[in-house]
C-alpha atoms as a PDB file:
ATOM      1  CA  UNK A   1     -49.633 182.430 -11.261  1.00  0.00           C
ATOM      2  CA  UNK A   2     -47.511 181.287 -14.308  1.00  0.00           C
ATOM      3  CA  UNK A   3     -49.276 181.081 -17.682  1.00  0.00           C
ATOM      4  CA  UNK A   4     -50.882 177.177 -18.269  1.00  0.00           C
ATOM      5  CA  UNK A   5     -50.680 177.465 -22.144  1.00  0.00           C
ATOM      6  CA  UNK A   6     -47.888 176.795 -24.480  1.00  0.00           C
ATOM      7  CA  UNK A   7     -48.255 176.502 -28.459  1.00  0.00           C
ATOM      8  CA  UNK A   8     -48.724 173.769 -30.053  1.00  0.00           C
ATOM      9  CA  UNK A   9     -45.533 171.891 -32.376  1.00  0.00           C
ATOM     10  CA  UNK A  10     -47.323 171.869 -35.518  1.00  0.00           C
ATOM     11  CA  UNK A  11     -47.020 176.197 -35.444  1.00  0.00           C
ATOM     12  CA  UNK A  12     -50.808 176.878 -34.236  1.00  0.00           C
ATOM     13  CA  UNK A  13     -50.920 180.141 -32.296  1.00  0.00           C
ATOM     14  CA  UNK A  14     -54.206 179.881 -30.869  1.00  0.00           C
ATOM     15  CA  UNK A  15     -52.278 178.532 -27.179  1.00  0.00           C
ATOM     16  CA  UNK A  16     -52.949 174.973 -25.814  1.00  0.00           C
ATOM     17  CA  UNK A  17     -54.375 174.119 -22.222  1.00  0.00           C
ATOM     18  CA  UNK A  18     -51.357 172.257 -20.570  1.00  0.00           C
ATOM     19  CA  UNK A  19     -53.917 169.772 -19.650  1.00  0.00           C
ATOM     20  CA  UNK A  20     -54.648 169.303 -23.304  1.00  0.00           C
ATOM     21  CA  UNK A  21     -51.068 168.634 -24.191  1.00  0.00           C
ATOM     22  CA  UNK A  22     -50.192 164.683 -24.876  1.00  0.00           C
ATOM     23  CA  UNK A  23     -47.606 163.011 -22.823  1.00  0.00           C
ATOM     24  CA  UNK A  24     -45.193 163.695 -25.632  1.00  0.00           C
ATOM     25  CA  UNK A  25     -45.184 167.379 -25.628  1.00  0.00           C
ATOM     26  CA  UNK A  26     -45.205 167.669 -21.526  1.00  0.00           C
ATOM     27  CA  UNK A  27     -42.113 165.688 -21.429  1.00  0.00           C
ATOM     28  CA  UNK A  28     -40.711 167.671 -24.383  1.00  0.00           C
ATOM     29  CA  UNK A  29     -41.693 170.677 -22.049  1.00  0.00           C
ATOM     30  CA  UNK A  30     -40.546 169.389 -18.912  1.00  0.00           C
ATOM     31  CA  UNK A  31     -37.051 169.170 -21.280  1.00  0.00           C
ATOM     32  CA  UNK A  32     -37.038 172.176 -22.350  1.00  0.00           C
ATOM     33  CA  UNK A  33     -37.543 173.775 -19.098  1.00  0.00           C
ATOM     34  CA  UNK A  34     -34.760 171.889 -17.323  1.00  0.00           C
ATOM     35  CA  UNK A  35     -32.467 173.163 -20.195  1.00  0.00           C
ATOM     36  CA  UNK A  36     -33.937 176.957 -19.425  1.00  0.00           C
ATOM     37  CA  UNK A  37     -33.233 176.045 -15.400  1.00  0.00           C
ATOM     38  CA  UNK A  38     -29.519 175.700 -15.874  1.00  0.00           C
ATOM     39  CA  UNK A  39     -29.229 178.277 -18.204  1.00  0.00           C
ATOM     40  CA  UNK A  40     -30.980 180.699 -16.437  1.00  0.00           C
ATOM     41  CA  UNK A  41     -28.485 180.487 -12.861  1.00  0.00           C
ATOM     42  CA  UNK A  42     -26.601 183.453 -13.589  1.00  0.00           C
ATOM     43  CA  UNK A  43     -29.380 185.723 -14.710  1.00  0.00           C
ATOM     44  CA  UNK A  44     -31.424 185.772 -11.324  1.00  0.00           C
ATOM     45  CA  UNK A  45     -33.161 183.687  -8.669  1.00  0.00           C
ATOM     46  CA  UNK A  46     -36.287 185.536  -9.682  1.00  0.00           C
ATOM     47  CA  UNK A  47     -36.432 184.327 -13.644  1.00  0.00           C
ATOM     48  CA  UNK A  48     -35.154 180.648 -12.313  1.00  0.00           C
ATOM     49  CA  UNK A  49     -38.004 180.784  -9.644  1.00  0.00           C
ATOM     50  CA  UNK A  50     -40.684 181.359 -12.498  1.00  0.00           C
ATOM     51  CA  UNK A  51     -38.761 178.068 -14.713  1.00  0.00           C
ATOM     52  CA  UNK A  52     -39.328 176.025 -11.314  1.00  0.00           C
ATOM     53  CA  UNK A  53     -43.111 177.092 -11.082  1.00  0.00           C
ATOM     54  CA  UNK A  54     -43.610 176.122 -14.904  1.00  0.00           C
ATOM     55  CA  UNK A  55     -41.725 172.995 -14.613  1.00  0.00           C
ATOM     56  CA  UNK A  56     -43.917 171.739 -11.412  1.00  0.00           C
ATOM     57  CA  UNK A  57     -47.528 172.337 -13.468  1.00  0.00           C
ATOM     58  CA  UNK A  58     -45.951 170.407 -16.272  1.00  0.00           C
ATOM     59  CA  UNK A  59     -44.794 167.335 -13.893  1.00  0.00           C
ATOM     60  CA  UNK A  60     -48.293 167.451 -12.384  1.00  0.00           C
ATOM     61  CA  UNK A  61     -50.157 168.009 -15.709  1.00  0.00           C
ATOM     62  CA  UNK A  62     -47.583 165.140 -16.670  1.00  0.00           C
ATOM     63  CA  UNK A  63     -48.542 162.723 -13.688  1.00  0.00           C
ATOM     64  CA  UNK A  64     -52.182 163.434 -14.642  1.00  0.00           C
ATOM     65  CA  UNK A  65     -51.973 162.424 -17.889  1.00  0.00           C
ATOM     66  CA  UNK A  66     -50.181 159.233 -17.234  1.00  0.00           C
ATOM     67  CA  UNK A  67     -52.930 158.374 -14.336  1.00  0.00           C
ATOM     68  CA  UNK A  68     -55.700 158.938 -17.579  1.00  0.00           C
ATOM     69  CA  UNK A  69     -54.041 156.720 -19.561  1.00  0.00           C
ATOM     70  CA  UNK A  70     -53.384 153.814 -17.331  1.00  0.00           C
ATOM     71  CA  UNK A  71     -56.952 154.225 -16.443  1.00  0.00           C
ATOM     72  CA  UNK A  72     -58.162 154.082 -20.010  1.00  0.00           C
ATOM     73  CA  UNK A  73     -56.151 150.858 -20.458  1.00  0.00           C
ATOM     74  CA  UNK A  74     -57.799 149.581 -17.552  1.00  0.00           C
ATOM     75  CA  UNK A  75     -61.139 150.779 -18.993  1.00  0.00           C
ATOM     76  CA  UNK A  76     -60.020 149.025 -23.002  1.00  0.00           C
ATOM     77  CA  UNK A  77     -58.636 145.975 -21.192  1.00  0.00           C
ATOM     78  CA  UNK A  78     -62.552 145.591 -19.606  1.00  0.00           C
ATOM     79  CA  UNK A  79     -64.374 146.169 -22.413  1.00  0.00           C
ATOM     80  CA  UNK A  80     -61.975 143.592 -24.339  1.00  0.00           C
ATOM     81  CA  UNK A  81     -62.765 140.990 -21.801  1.00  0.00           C
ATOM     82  CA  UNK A  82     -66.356 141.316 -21.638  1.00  0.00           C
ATOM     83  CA  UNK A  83     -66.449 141.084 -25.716  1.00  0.00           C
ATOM     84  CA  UNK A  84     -64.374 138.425 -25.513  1.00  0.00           C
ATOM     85  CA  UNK A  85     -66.954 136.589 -23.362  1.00  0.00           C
ATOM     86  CA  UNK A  86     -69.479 137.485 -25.830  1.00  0.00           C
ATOM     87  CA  UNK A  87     -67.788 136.372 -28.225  1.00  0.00           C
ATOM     88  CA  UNK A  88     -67.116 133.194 -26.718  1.00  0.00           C
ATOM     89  CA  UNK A  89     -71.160 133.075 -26.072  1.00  0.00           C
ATOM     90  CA  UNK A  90     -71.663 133.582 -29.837  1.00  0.00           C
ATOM     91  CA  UNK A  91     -69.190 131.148 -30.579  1.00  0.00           C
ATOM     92  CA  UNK A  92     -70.548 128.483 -28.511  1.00  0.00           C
ATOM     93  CA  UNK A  93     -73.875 129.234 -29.308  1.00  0.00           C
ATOM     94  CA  UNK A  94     -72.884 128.687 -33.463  1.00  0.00           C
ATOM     95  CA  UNK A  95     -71.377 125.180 -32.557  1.00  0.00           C
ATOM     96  CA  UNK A  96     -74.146 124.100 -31.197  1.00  0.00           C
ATOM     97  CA  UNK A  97     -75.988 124.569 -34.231  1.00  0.00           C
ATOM     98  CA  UNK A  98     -72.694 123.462 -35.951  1.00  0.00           C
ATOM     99  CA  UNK A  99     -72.810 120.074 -34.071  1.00  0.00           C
ATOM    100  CA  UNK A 100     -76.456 119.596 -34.393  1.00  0.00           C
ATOM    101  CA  UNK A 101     -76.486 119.996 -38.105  1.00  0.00           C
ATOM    102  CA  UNK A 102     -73.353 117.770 -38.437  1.00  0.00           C
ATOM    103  CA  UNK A 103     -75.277 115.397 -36.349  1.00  0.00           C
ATOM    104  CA  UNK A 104     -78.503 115.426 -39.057  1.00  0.00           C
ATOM    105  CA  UNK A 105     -76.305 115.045 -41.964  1.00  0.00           C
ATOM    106  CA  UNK A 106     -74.195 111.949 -40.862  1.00  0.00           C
ATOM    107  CA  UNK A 107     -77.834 110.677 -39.736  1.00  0.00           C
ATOM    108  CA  UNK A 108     -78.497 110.956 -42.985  1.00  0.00           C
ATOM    109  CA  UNK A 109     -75.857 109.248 -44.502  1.00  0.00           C
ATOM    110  CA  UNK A 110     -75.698 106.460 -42.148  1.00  0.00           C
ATOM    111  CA  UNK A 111     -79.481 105.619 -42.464  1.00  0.00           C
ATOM    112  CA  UNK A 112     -78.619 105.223 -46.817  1.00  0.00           C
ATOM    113  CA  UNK A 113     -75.315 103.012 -45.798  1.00  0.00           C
ATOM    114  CA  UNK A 114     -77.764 100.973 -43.450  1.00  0.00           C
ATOM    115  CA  UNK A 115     -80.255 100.626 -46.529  1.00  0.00           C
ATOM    116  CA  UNK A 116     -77.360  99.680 -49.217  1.00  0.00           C
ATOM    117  CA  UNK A 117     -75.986  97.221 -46.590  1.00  0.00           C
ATOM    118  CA  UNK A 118     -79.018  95.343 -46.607  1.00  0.00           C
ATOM    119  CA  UNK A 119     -79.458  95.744 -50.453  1.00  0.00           C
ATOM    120  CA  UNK A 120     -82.760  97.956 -50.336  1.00  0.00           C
ATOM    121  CA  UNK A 121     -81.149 100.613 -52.285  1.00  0.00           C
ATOM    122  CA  UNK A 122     -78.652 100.137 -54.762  1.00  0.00           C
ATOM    123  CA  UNK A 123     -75.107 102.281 -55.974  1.00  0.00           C
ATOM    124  CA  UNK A 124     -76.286 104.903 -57.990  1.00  0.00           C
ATOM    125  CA  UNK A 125     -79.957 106.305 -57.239  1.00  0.00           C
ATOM    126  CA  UNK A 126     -81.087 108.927 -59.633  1.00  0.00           C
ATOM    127  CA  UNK A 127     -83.544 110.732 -58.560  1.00  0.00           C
ATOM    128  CA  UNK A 128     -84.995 113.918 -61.110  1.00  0.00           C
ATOM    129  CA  UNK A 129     -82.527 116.645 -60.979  1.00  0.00           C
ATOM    130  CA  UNK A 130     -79.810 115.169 -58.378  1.00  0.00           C
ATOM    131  CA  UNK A 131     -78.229 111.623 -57.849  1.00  0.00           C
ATOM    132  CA  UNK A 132     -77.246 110.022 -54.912  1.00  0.00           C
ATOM    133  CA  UNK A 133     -74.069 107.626 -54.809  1.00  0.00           C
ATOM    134  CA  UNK A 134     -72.820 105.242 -52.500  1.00  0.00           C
ATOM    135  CA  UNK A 135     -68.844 104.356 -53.711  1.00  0.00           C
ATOM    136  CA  UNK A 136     -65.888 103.039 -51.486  1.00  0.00           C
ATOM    137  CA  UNK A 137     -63.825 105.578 -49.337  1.00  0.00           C
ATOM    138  CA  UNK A 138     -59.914 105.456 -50.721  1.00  0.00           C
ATOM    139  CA  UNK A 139     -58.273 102.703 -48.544  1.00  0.00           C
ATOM    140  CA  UNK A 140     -56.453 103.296 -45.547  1.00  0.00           C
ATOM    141  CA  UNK A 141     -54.581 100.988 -43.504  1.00  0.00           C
ATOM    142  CA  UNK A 142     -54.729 100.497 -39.694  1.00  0.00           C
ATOM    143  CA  UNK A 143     -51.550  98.758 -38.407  1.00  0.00           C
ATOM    144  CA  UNK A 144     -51.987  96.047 -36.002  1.00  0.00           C
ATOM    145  CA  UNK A 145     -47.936  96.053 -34.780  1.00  0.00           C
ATOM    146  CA  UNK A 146     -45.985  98.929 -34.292  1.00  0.00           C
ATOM    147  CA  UNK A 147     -42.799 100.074 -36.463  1.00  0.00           C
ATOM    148  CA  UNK A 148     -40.211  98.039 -34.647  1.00  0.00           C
ATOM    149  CA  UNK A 149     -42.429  94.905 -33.961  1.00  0.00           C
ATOM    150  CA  UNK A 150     -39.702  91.916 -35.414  1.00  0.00           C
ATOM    151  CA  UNK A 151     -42.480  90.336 -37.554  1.00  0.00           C
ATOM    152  CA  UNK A 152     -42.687  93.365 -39.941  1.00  0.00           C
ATOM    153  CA  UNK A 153     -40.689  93.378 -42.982  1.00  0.00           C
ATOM    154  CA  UNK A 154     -38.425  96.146 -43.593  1.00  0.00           C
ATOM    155  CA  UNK A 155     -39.837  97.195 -46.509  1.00  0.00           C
ATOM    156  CA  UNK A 156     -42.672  98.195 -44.493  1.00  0.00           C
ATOM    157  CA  UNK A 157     -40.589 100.113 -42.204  1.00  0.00           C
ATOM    158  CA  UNK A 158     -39.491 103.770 -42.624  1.00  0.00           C
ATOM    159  CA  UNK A 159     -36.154 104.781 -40.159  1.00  0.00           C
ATOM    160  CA  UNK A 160     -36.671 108.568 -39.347  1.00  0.00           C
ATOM    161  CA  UNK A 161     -33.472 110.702 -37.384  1.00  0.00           C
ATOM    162  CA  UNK A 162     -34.991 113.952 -36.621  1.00  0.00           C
ATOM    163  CA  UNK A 163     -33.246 116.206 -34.563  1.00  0.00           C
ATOM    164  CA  UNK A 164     -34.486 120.029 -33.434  1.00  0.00           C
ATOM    165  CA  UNK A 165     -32.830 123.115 -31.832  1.00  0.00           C
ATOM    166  CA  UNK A 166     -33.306 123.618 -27.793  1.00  0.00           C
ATOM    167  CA  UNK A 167     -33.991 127.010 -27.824  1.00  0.00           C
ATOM    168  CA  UNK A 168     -34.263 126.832 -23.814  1.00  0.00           C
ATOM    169  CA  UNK A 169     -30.386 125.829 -24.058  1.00  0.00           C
ATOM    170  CA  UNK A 170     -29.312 128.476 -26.524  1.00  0.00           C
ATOM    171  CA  UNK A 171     -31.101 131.109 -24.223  1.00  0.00           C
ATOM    172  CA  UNK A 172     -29.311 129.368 -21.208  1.00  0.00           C
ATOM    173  CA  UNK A 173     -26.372 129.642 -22.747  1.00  0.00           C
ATOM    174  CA  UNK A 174     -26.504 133.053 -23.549  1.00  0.00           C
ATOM    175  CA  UNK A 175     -27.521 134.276 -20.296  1.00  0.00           C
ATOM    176  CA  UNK A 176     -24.104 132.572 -18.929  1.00  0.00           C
ATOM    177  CA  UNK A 177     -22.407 134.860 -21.266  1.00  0.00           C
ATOM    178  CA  UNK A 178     -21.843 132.136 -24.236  1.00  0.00           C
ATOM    179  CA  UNK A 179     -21.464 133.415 -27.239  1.00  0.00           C
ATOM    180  CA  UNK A 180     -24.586 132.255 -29.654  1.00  0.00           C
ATOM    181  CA  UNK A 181     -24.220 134.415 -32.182  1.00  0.00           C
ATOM    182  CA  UNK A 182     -22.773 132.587 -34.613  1.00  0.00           C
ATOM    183  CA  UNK A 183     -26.055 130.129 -34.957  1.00  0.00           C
ATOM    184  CA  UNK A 184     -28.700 131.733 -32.963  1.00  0.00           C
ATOM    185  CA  UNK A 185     -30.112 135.875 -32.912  1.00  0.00           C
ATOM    186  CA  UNK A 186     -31.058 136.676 -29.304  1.00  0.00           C
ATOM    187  CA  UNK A 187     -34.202 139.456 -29.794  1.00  0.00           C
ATOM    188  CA  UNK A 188     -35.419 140.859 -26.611  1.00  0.00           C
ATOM    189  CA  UNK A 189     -38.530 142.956 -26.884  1.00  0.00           C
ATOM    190  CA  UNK A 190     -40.239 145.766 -24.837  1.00  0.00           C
ATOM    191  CA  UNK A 191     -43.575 145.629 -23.307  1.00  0.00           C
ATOM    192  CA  UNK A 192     -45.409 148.303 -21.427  1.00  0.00           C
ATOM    193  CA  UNK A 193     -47.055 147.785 -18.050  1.00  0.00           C
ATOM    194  CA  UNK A 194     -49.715 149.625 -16.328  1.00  0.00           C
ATOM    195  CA  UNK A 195     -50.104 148.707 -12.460  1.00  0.00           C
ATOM    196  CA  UNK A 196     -50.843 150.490  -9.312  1.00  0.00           C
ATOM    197  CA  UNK A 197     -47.882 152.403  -7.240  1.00  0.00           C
ATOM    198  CA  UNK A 198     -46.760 150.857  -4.357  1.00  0.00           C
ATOM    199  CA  UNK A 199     -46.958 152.612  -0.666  1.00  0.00           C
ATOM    200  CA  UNK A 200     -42.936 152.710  -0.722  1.00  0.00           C
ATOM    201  CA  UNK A 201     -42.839 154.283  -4.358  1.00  0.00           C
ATOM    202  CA  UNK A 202     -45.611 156.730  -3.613  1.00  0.00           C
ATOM    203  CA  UNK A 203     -43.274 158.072  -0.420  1.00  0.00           C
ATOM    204  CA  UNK A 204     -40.139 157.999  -2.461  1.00  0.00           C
ATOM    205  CA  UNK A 205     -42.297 159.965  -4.893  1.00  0.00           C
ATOM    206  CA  UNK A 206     -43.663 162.457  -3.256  1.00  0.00           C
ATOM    207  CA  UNK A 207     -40.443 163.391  -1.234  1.00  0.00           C
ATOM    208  CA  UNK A 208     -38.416 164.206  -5.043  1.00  0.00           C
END
C-alpha cells in the first residue's frame, strides 16, 4: 500500500494525512503526479504502476474533499436562513414597538393641535424647564391640474427630456456579435455552484 502522506508547501517535515490536505494541494498533487506518469514510461511499468496507485488516493481523497465542502455550504447556507428568519422575527418584533411608539407620539401631538384649534392653549406654552410650540409647517403646494392641463400658465410649467441607456439592448446587441465597446464594457462574472450529481454524470463518472 502506497504511502498516504506528502509534506506540506510551506517546508514542514512532520508529513500530512492526504485527507488533511486542502483541495488546493490535492489538485497540485494530482498535477504533479500526471507530470511523474508520463515521465516515468520508459523507466518501467512497475515505478508507473506505483504513480497510478498514488494518483487514484489523491482523486478519491480529492472527491472527498469536494463532497465536505459542498456539504458545509449546504450546512452555512441553513444556518444563514434560519438567522435570517430570526432576524426577520427581531425585526418585526422592534417595529412593532417602533409603530406603537410612533403611534403615542403623533397622539400626542394631535391631542395639543386639537386644543390650539379650539383656542384652549395658546402658541408658545412654557412650562419650567422645557417649552412647547405650536408654529406653521413650511408651505407646500398640492396641484389640483396636472402639468399639461391648458389652464396652467407656463410659468408654472417645467418641460423635462430625459433619456436613459437600455442596457437590455446593449447586452442584446452584444450577444449578436455587435460591437459595444466603444460606449458600453461588457463584465461577465463567475459564480460557484454546489448541487447534487445527476444519475447520467455519476455513470459517466465512475466509468473514467
Amino acid at each position: 500500500m502506497q504511502d498516504k502522506t506528502i509534506n506540506s508547501e510551506s517546508g514542514d517535515t512532520k508529513p500530512k494525512d492526504i485527507t488533511e490536505r486542502s483541495l488546493r494541494e490535492l489538485s497540485l498533487e494530482a498535477a504533479l503526479l500526471w507530470n511523474q506518469i508520463e515521465d516515468a514510461s520508459e523507466s518501467g511499468a512497475e515505478n508507473v504502476e506505483n504513480l497510478v496507485k498514488q494518483l487514484w488516493q489523491v482523486q478519491e481523497a480529492t472527491e472527498s474533499k469536494i463532497d465536505s465542502i459542498a456539504w458545509i455550504v449546504d450546512y452555512l447556507k441553513v444556518e444563514i436562513d434560519l438567522a435570517k428568519k430570526r432576524l426577520d422575527a427581531v425585526i418585526e418584533l422592534h417595529e412593532q414597538f417602533i409603530a406603537k411608539k410612533e403611534a403615542q407620539l403623533a397622539g400626542i401631538k394631535q391631542g395639543l393641535l386639537w386644543l390650539h384649534e379650539r383656542g384652549l392653549i395658546p402658541k408658545r406654552n412654557i412650562g419650567k424647564e422645557r417649552e412647547i410650540e405650536i408654529r406653521d409647517n413650511n408651505p407646500k403646494v398640492i396641484p389640483k391640474v396636472v402639468a399639461d392641463c391648458p389652464e396652467l400658465p407656463d410659468e408654472f410649467r417645467v418641460q423635462e427630456l430625459k433619456s436613459r441607456l437600455d442596457l437590455q439592448a446593449i447586452l442584446d446587441a452584444h450577444k449578436s456579435g455587435r460591437d459595444v465597446s466603444s460606449f458600453a464594457e461588457i463584465q461577465v462574472g463567475k459564480q460557484v455552484r454546489f448541487k447534487f450529481q445527476s444519475s447520467r454524470a455519476k455513470v459517466k463518472h465512475s466509468q473514467s
